[in-house]
Protein backbone atom coordinates (compact mmCIF):
# COMPACT_ATOMS: atom_id res chain seq x y z
CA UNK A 1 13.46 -6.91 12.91
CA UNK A 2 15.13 -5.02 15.77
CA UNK A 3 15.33 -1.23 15.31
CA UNK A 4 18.47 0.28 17.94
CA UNK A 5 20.84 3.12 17.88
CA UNK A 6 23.29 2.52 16.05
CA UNK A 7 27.05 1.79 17.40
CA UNK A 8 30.34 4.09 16.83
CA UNK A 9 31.56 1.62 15.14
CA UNK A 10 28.93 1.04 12.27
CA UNK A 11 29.98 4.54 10.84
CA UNK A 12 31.38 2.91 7.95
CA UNK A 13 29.19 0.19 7.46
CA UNK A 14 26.20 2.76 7.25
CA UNK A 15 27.63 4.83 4.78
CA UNK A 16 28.50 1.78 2.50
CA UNK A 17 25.03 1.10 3.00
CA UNK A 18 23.65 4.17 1.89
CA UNK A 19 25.67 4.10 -1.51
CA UNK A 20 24.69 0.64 -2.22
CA UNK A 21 21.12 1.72 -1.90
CA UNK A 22 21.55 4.81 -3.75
CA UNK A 23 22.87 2.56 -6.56
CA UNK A 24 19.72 0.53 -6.62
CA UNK A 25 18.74 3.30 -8.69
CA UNK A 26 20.96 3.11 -11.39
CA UNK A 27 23.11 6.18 -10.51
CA UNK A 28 26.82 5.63 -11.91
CA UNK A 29 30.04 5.67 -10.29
CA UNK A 30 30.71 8.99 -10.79
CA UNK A 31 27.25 10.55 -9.51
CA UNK A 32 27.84 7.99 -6.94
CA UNK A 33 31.46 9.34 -6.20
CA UNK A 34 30.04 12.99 -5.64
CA UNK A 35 27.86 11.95 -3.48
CA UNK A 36 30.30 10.24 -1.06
CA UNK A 37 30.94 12.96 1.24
CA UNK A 38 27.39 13.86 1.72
CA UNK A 39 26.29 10.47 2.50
CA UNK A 40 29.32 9.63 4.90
CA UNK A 41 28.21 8.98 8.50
CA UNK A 42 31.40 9.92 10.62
CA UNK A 43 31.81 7.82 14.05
CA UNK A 44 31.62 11.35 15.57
CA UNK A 45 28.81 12.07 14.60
CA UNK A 46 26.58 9.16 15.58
CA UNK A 47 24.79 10.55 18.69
CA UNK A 48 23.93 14.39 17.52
CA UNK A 49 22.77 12.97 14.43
CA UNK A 50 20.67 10.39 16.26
CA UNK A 51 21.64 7.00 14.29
CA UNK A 52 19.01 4.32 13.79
CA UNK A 53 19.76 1.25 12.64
CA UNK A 54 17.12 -1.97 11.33
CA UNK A 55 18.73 -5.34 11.76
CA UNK A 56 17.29 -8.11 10.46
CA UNK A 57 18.77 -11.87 11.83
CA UNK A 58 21.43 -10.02 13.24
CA UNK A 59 22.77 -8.19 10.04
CA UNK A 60 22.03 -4.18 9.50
CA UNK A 61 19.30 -4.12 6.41
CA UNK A 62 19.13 -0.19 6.82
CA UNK A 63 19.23 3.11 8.72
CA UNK A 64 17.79 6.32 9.49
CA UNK A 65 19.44 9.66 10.81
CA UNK A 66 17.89 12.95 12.40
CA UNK A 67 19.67 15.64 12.04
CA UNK A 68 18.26 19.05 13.71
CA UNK A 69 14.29 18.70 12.14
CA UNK A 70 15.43 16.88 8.85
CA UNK A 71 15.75 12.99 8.10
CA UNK A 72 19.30 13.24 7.17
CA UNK A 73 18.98 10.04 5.57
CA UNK A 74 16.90 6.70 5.30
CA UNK A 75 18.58 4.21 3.80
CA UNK A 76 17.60 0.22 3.02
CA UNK A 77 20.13 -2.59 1.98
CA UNK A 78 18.76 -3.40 -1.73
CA UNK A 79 18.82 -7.02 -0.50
CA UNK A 80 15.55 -6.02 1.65
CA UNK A 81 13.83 -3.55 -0.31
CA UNK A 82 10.34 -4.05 -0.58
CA UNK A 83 10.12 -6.41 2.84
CA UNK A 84 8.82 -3.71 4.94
CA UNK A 85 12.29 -2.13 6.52
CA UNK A 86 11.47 1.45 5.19
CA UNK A 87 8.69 2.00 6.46
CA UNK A 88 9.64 0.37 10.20
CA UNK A 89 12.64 2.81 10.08
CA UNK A 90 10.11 6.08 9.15
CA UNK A 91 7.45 4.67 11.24
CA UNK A 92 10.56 5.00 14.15
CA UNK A 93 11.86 8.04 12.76
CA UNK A 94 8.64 9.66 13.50
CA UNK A 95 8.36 9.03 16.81
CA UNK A 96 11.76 9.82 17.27
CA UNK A 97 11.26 13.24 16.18
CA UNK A 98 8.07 13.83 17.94
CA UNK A 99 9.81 12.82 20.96
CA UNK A 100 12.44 15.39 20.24
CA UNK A 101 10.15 18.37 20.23
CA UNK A 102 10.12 18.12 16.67
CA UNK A 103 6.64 19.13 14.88
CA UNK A 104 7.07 19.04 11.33
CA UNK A 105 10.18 16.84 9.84
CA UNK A 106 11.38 18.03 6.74
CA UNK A 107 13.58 15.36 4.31
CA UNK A 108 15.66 16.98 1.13
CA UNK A 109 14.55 13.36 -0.87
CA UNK A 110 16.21 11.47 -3.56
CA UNK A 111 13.63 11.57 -6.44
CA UNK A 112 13.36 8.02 -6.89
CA UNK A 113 12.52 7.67 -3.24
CA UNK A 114 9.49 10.85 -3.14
CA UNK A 115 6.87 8.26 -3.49
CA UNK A 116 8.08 6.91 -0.81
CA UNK A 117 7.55 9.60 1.40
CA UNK A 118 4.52 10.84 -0.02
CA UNK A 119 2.82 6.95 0.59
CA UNK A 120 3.98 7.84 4.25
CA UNK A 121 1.60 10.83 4.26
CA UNK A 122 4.86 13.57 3.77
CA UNK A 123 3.91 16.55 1.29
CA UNK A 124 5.68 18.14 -1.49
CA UNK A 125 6.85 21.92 -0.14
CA UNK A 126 9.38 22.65 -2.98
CA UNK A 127 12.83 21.68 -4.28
CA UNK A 128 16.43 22.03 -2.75
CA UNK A 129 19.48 22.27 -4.36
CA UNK A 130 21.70 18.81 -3.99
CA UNK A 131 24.65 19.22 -1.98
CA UNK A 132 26.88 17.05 -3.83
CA UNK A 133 25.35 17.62 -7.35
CA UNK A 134 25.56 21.22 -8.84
CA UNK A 135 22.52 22.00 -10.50
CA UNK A 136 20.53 19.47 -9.45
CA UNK A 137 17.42 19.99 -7.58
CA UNK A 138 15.47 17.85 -4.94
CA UNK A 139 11.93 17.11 -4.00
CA UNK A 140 11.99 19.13 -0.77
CA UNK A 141 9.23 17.29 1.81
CA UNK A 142 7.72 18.07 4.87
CA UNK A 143 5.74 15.54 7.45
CA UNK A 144 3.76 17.07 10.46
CA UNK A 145 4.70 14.38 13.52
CA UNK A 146 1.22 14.80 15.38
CA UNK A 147 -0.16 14.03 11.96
CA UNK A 148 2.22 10.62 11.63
């Protein structure tokens, strides 16, 4: 597995990832729809939001963003769930942030994925409104870097 920033050009490619992964869940097309905009990675925006990318033989198998003191996202291709990508890709994102100044990384987390986070040593702080669902909250998580 090589973890590298990702290119310009992958903008698209990320975001499809990071629907197919959010369907892994079982979310439908229209939850999935709403969701769209706030899961699109614009080729703009690849460098302030500090794009990581996991390839695995050459193909992308997931993704992590920072943006400001939050994991924007973390994403893994369902095809390599379970095989140890997600936690590379925090395991980078971590150092990433602590190399940014960053002391305590906070992630707005999909429900299915808090366990996730909290295996990784993050804590529950609270709940945060979804940005693309109204009335829906989310697990709102916090990680101390030195701690990491």
């Amino acid at each position: 597995m090589e973890l590298r920033p990702a290119r310009p050009d992958e903008a698209r490619l990320l975001s499809n990832l990071a629907l197919r992964s959010k369907a892994h869940w079982g979310y439908n097309d229209s939850f999935l729809a709403a969701c769209r905009h706030e899961l699109t990675i614009r080729r703009g925006e690849m460098a302030s939001r500090h794009v990581t990318v996991a390839e695995v033989d050459g193909a992308v198998a997931g993704h992590y963003t920072i943006d400001g003191a939050e994991l924007g996202q973390l994403f893994v291709d369902p095809a390599h769930i379970g095989r140890g990508v997600g936690r590379a890709l925090w395991t980078h994102a971590v150092d990433a942030a602590r190399k940014l100044g960053i002391d305590t990384l906070s992630i707005d987390s999909d429900p299915f994925a808090e366990g996730f986070y909290l295996a990784m040593g993050a804590t529950r702080v609270g709940s945060t409104p979804s940005g693309s669902i109204p009335g829906r909250e989310l697990p709102r998580l916090a990680f101390a870097t030195s701690g990491g």
